[in-house]
C-alpha atoms as a PDB file:
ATOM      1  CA  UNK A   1       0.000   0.000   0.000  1.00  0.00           C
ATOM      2  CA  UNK A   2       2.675   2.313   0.734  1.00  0.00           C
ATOM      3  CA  UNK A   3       4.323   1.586  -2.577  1.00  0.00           C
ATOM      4  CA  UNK A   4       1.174   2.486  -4.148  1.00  0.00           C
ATOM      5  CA  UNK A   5       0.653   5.857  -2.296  1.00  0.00           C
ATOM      6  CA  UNK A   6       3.859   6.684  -3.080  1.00  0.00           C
ATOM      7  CA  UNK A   7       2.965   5.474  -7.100  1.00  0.00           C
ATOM      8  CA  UNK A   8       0.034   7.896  -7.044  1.00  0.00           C
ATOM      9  CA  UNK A   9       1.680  11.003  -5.163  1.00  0.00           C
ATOM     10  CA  UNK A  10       4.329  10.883  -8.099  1.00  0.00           C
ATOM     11  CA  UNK A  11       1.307  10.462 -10.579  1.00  0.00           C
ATOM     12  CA  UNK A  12      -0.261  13.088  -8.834  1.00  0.00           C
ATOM     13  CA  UNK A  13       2.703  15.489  -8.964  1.00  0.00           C
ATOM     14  CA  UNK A  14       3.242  14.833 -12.659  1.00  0.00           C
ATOM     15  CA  UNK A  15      -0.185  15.463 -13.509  1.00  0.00           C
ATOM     16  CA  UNK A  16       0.312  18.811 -11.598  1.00  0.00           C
ATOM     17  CA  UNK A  17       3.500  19.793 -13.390  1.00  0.00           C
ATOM     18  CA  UNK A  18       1.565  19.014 -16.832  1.00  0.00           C
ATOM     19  CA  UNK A  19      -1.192  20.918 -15.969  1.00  0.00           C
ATOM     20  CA  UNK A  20       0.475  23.829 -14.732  1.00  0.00           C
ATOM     21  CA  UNK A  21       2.406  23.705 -18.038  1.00  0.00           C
ATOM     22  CA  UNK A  22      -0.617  23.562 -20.256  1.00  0.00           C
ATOM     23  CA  UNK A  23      -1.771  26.720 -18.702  1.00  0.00           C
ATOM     24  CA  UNK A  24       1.028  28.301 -18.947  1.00  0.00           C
ATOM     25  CA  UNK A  25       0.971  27.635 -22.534  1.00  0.00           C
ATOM     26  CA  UNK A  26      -2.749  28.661 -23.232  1.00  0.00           C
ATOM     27  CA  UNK A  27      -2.356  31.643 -21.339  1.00  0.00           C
ATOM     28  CA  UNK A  28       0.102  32.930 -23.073  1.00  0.00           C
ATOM     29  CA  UNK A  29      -1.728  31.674 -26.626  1.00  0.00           C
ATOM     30  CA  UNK A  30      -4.557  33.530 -25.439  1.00  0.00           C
ATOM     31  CA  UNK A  31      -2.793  37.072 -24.814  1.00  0.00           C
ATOM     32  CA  UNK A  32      -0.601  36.416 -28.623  1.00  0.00           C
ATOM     33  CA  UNK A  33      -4.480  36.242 -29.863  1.00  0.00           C
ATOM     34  CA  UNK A  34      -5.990  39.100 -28.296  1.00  0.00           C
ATOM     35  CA  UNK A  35      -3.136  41.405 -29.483  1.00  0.00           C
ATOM     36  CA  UNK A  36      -3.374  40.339 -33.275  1.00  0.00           C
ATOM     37  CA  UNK A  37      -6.984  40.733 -32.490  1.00  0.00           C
ATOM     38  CA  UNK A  38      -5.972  44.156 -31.173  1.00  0.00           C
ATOM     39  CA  UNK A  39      -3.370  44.988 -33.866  1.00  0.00           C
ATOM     40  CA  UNK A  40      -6.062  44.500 -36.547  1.00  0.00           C
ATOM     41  CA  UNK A  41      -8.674  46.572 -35.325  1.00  0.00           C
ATOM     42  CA  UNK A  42      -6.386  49.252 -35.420  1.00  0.00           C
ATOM     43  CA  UNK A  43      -6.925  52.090 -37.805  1.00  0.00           C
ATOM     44  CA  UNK A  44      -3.227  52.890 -39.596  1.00  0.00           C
ATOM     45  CA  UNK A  45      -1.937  56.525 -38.765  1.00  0.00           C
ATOM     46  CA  UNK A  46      -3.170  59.057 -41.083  1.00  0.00           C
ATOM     47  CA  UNK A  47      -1.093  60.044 -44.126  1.00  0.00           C
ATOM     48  CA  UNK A  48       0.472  63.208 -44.004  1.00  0.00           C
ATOM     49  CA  UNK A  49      -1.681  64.415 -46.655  1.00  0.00           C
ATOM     50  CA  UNK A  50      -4.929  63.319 -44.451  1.00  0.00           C
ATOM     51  CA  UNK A  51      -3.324  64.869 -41.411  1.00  0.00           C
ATOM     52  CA  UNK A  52      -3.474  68.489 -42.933  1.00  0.00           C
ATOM     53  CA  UNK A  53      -7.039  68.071 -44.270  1.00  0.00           C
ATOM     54  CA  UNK A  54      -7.861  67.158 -40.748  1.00  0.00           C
ATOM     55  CA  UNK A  55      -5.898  69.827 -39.531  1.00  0.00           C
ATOM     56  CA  UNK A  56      -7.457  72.496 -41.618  1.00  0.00           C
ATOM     57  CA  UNK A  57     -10.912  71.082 -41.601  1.00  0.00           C
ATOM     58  CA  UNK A  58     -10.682  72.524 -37.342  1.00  0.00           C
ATOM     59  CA  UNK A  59      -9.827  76.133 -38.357  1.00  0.00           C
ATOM     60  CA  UNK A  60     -12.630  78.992 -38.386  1.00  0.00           C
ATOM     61  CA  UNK A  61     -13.862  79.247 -41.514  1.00  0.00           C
ATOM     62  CA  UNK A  62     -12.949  82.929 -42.864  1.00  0.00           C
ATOM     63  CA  UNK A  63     -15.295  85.677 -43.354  1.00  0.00           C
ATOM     64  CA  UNK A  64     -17.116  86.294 -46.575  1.00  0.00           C
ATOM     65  CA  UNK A  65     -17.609  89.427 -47.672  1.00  0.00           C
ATOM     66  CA  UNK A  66     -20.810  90.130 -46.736  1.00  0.00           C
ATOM     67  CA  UNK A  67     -19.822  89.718 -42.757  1.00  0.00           C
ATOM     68  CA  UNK A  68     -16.530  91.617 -43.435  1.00  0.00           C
ATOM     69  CA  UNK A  69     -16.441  94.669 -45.985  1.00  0.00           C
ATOM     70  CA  UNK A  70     -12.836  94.298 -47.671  1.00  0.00           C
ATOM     71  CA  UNK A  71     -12.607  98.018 -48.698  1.00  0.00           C
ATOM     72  CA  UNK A  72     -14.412  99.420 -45.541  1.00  0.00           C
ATOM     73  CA  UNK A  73     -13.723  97.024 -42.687  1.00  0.00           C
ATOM     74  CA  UNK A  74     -17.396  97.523 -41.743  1.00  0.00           C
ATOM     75  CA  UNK A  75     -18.729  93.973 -39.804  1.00  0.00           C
ATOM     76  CA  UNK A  76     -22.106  92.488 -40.236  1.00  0.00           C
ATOM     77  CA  UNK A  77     -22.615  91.750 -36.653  1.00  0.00           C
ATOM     78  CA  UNK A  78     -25.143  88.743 -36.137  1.00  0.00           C
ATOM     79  CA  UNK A  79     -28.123  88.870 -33.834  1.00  0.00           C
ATOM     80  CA  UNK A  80     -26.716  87.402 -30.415  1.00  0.00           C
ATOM     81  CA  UNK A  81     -23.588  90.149 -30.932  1.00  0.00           C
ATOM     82  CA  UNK A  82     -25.641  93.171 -30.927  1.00  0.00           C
ATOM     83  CA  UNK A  83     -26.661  93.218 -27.053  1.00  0.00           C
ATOM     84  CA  UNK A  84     -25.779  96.454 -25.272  1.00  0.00           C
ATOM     85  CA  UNK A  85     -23.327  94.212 -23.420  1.00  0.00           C
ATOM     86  CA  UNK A  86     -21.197  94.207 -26.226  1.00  0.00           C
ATOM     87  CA  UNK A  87     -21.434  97.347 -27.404  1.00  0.00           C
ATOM     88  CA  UNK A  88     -18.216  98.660 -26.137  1.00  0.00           C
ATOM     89  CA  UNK A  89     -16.027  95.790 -27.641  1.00  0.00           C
ATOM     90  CA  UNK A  90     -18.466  95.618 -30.476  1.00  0.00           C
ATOM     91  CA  UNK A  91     -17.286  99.622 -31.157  1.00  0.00           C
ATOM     92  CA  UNK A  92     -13.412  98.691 -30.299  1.00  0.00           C
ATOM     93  CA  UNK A  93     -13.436  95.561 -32.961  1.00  0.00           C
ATOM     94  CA  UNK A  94     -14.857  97.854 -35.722  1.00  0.00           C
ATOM     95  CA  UNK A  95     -12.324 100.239 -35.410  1.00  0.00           C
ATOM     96  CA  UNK A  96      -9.793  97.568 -35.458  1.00  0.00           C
ATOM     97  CA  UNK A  97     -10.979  96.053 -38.817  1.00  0.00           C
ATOM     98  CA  UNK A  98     -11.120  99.549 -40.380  1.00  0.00           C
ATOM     99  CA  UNK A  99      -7.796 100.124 -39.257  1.00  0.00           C
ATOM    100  CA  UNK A 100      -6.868  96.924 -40.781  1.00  0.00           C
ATOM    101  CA  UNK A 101      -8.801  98.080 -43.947  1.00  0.00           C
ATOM    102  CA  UNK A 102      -7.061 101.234 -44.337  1.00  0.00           C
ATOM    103  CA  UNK A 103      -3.463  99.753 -43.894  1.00  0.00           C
ATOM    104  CA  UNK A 104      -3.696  96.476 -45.149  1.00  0.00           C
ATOM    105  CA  UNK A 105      -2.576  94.903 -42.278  1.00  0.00           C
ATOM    106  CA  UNK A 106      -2.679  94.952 -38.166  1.00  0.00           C
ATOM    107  CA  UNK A 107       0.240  95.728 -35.726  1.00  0.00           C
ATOM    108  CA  UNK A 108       1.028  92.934 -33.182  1.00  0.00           C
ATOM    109  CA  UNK A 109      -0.556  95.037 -30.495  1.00  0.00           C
ATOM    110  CA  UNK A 110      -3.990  95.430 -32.692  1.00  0.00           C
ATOM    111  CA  UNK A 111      -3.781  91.762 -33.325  1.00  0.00           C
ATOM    112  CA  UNK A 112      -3.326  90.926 -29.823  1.00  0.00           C
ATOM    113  CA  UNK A 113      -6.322  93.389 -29.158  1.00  0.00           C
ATOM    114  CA  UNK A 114      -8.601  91.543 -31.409  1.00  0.00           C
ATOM    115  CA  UNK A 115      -7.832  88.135 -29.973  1.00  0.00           C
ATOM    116  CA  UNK A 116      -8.261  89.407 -26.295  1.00  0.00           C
ATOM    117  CA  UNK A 117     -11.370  91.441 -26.780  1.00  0.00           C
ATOM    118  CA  UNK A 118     -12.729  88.165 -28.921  1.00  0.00           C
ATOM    119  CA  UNK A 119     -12.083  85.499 -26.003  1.00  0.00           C
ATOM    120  CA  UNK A 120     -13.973  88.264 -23.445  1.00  0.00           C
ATOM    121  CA  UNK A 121     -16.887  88.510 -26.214  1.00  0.00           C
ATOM    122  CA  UNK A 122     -16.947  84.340 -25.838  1.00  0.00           C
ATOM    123  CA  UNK A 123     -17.237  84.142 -22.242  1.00  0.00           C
ATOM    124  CA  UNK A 124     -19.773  87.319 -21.951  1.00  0.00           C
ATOM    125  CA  UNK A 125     -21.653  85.325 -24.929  1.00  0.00           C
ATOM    126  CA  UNK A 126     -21.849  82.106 -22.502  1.00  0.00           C
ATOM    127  CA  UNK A 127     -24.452  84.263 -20.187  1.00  0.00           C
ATOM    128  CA  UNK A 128     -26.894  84.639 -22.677  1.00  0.00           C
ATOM    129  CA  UNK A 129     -26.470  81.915 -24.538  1.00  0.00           C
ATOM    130  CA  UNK A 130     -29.692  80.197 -22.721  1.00  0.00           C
ATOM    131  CA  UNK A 131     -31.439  83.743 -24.300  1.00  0.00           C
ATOM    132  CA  UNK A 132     -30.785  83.480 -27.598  1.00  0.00           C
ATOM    133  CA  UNK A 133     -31.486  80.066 -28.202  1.00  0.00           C
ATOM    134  CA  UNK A 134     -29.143  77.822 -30.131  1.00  0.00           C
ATOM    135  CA  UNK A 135     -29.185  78.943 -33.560  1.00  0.00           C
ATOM    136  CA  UNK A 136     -28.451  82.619 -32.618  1.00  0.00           C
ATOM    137  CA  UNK A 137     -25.340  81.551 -29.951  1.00  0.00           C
ATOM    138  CA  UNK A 138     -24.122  79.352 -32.564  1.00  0.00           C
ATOM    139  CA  UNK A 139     -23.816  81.451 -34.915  1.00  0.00           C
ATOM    140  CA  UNK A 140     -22.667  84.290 -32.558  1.00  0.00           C
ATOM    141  CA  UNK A 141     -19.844  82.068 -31.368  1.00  0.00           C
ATOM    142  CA  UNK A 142     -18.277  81.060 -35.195  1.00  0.00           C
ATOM    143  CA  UNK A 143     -18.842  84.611 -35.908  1.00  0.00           C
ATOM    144  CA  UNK A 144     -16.428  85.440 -32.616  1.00  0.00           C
ATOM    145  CA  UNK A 145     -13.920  82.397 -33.932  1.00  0.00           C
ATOM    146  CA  UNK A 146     -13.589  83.326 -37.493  1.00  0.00           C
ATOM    147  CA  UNK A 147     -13.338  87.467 -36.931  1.00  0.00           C
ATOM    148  CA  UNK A 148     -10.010  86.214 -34.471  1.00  0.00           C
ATOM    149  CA  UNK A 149      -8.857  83.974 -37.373  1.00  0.00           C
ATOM    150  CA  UNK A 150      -9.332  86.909 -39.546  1.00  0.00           C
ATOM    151  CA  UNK A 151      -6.987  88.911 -37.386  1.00  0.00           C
ATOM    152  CA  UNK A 152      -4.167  86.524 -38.743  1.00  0.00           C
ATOM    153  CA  UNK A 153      -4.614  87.410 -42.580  1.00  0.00           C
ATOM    154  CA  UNK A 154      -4.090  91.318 -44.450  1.00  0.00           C
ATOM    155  CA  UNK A 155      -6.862  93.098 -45.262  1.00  0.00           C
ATOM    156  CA  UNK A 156      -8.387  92.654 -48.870  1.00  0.00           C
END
């Protein structure tokens, strides 16, 4: 009996060993599957031609002539820009673009100016945005973006 114990403990240990092996084995089958699984759901970097479309497809879009007068400078303020809350940076920003019409260009300063007063027009705009409704902040808010981006470019 004892040389059968001792039969079946070495069985026993053997069986252990194997087993342990086995998942040792599957285990580490099972991660080299899940990262080819991983490696081909994943979308290739974008070409460098894709990566400026993308890039430029974020910027403001400029603004037409009919929101920004070339010759004069003059703005075409929309709706949710005309509150008396803005009327003071509203005044400043028109001068600014007329400037910029006149001389073909802004200084660093006035281009500075523009980007300031344009990012405390945004925040003020967030108060009444509720007020307006979404069409008229929306548009109120690209307005704000692309008259900054504007800043960037000479006049004409």
């Amino acid at each position: 009996m004892n040389s059968e114990a001792a039969i079946n403990l070495t069985q026993a240990q053997s069986n252990s060993i194997s087993n342990h092996l086995q998942y040792t084995q599957t285990y580490f089958q099972m991660k080299t599957i899940n990262q080819q699984y991983r490696d081909a759901q994943r979308k290739p970097p974008p070409t460098q031609q894709q990566a400026i479309r993308m890039s430029k497809s974020k910027l403001p879009d400029r603004l037409s002539t009919n929101k920004l007068d070339p010759l004069t400078g003059e703005l075409a303020w929309p709706l949710g820009l005309r509150l008396d809350a803005f009327e003071e940076d509203r005044q400043r920003l028109d001068d600014l673009y007329a400037k910029r019409a006149d001389k073909g260009f802004l200084s660093p300063d006035e281009y500075i100016e523009i980007k300031q007063l344009t990012g405390v027009m945004s925040e003020e705009l967030r108060k009444y945005a509720q007020q307006l409704g979404g069409n008229a902040s929306i548009e109120a808010r690209k307005f704000l973006q692309s008259l900054a981006y504007e800043a960037g470019f000479q006049a004409g």
